[in-house]
C-alpha atoms as a PDB file:
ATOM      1  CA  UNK A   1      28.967  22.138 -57.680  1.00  0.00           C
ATOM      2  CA  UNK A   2      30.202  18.945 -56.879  1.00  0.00           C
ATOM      3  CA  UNK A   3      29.369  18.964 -53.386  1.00  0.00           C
ATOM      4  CA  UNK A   4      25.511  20.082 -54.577  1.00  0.00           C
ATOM      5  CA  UNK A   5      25.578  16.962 -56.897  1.00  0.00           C
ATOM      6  CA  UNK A   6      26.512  14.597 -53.869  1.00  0.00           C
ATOM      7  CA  UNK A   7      23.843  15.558 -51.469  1.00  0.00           C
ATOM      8  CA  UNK A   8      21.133  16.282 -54.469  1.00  0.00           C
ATOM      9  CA  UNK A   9      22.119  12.303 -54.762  1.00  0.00           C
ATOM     10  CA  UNK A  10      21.824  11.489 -51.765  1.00  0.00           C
ATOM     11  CA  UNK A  11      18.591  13.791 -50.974  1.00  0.00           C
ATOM     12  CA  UNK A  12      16.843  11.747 -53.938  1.00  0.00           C
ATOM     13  CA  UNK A  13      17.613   8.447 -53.011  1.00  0.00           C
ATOM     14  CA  UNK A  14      15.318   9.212 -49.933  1.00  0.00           C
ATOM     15  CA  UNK A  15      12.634   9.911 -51.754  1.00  0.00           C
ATOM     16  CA  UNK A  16      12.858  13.729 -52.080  1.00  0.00           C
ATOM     17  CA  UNK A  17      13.103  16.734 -53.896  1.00  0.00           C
ATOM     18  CA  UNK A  18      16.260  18.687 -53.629  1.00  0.00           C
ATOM     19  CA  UNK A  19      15.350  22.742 -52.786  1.00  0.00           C
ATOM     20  CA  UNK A  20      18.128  24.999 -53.872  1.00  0.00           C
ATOM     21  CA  UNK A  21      17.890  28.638 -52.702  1.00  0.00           C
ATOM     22  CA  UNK A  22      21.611  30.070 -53.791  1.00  0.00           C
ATOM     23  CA  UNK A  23      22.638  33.262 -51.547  1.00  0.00           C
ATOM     24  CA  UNK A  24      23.947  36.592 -53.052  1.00  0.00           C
ATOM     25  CA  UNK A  25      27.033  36.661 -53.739  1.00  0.00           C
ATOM     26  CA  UNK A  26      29.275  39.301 -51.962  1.00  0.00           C
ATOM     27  CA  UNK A  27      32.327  40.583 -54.754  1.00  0.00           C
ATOM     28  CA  UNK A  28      34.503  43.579 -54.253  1.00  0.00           C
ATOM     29  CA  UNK A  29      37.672  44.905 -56.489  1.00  0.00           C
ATOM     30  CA  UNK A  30      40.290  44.573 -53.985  1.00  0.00           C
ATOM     31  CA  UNK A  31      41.593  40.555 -54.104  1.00  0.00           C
ATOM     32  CA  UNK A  32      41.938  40.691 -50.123  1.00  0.00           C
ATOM     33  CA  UNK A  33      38.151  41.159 -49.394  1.00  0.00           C
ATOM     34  CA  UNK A  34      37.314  38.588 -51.600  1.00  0.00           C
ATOM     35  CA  UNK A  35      39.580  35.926 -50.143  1.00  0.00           C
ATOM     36  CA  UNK A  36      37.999  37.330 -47.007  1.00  0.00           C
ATOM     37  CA  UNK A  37      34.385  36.945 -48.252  1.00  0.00           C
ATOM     38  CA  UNK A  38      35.368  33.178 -49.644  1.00  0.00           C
ATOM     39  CA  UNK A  39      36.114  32.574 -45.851  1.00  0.00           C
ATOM     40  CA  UNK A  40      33.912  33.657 -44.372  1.00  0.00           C
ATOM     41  CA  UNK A  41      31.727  31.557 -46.898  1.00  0.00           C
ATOM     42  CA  UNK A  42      33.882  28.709 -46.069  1.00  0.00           C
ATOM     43  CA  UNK A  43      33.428  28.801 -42.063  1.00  0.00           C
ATOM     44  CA  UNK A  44      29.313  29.329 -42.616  1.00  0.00           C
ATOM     45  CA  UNK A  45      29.433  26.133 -44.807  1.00  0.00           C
ATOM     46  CA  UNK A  46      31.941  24.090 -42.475  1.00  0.00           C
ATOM     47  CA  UNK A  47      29.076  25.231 -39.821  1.00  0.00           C
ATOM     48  CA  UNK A  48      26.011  24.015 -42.068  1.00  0.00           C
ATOM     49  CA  UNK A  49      27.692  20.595 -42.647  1.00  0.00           C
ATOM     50  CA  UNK A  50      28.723  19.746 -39.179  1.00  0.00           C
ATOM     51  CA  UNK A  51      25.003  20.588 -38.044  1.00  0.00           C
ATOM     52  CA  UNK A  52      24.015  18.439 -41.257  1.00  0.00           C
ATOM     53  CA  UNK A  53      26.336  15.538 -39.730  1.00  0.00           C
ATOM     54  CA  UNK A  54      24.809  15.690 -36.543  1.00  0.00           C
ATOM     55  CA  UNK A  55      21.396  15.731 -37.930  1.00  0.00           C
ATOM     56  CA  UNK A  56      21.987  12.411 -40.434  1.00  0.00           C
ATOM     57  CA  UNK A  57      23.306  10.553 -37.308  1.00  0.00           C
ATOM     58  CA  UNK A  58      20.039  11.162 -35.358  1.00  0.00           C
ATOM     59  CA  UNK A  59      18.170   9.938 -37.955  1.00  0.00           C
ATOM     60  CA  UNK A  60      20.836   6.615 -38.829  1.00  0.00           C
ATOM     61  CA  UNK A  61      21.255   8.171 -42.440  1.00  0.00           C
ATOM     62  CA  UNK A  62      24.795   7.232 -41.721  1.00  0.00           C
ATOM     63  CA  UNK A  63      25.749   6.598 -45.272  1.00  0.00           C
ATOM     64  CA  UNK A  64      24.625  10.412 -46.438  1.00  0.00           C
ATOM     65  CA  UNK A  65      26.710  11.157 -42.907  1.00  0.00           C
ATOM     66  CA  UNK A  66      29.495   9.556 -44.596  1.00  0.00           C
ATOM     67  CA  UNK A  67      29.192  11.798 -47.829  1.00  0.00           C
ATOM     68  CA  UNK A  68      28.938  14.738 -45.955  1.00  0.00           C
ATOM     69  CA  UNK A  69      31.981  14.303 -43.626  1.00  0.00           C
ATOM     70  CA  UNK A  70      34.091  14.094 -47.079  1.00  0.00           C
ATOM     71  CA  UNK A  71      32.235  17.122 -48.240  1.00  0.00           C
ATOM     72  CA  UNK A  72      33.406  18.831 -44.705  1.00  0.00           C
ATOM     73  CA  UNK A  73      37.144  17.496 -44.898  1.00  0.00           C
ATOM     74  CA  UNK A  74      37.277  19.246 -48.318  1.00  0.00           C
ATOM     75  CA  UNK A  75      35.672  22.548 -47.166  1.00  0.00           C
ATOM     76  CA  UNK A  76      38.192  22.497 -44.071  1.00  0.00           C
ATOM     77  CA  UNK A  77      41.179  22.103 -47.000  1.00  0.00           C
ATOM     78  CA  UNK A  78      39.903  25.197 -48.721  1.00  0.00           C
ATOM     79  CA  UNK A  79      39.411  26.882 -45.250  1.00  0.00           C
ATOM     80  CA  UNK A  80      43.087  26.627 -44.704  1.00  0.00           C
ATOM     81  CA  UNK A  81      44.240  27.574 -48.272  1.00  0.00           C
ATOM     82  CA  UNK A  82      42.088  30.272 -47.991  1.00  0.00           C
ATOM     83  CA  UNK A  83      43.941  31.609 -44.875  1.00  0.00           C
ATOM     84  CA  UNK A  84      46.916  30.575 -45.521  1.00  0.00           C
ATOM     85  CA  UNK A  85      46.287  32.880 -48.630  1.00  0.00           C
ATOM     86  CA  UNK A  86      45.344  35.615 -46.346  1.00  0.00           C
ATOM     87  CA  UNK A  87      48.677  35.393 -44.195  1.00  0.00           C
ATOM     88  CA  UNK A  88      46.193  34.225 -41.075  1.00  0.00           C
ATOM     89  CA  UNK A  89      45.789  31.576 -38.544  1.00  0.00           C
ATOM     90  CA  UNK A  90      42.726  29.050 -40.110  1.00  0.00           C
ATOM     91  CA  UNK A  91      39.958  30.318 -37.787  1.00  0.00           C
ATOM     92  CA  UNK A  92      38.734  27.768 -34.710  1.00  0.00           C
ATOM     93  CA  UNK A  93      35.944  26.367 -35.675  1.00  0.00           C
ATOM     94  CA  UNK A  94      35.501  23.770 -32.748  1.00  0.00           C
ATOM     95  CA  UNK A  95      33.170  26.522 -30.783  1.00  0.00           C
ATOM     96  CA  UNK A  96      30.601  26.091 -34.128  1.00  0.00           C
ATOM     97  CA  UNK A  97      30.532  22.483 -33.366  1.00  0.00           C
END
């Protein structure tokens, strides 16, 4: 939520309306599949930001860039956790990027 908050923030201080459209959320009974889901969540967000990165430096927004490379640093923290959790390598991401 507090990553929402940050680029809702950020989103309105250029003059627009943030549009939140939350996905479905996947849950299962065994723990394993849902630390799997929660990565797999993780490496889709890691993706979004890195494209949202790319597009605030095209357009000099580098101070929402800024926000959103912290946002990214923590997501890559819970990435980790998350497979460290699962007893797995953290997946590559660099082909995403």
């Amino acid at each position: 939520m507090s990553h929402a908050l940050i680029i809702a923030k950020q989103i309105d201080y250029l003059g627009e309306m943030p549009v939140i459209q939350p996905k479905q959320v996947r849950t299962s009974a065994r723990a394993k599949e849902m630390l799997r889901f929660d990565l797999e969540i993780e490496m889709e967000a890691i993706r979004n930001y890195r494209e949202r990165i790319r597009q605030c430096d095209e357009f000099a927004e580098y101070a929402m860039a800024e926000h959103v490379r912290e946002i990214l640093m923590q997501e890559q923290g819970h990435q980790i956790s998350l497979a460290t959790a699962l007893g797995i390598d953290a997946p590559n991401s660099k082909s995403d990027s």
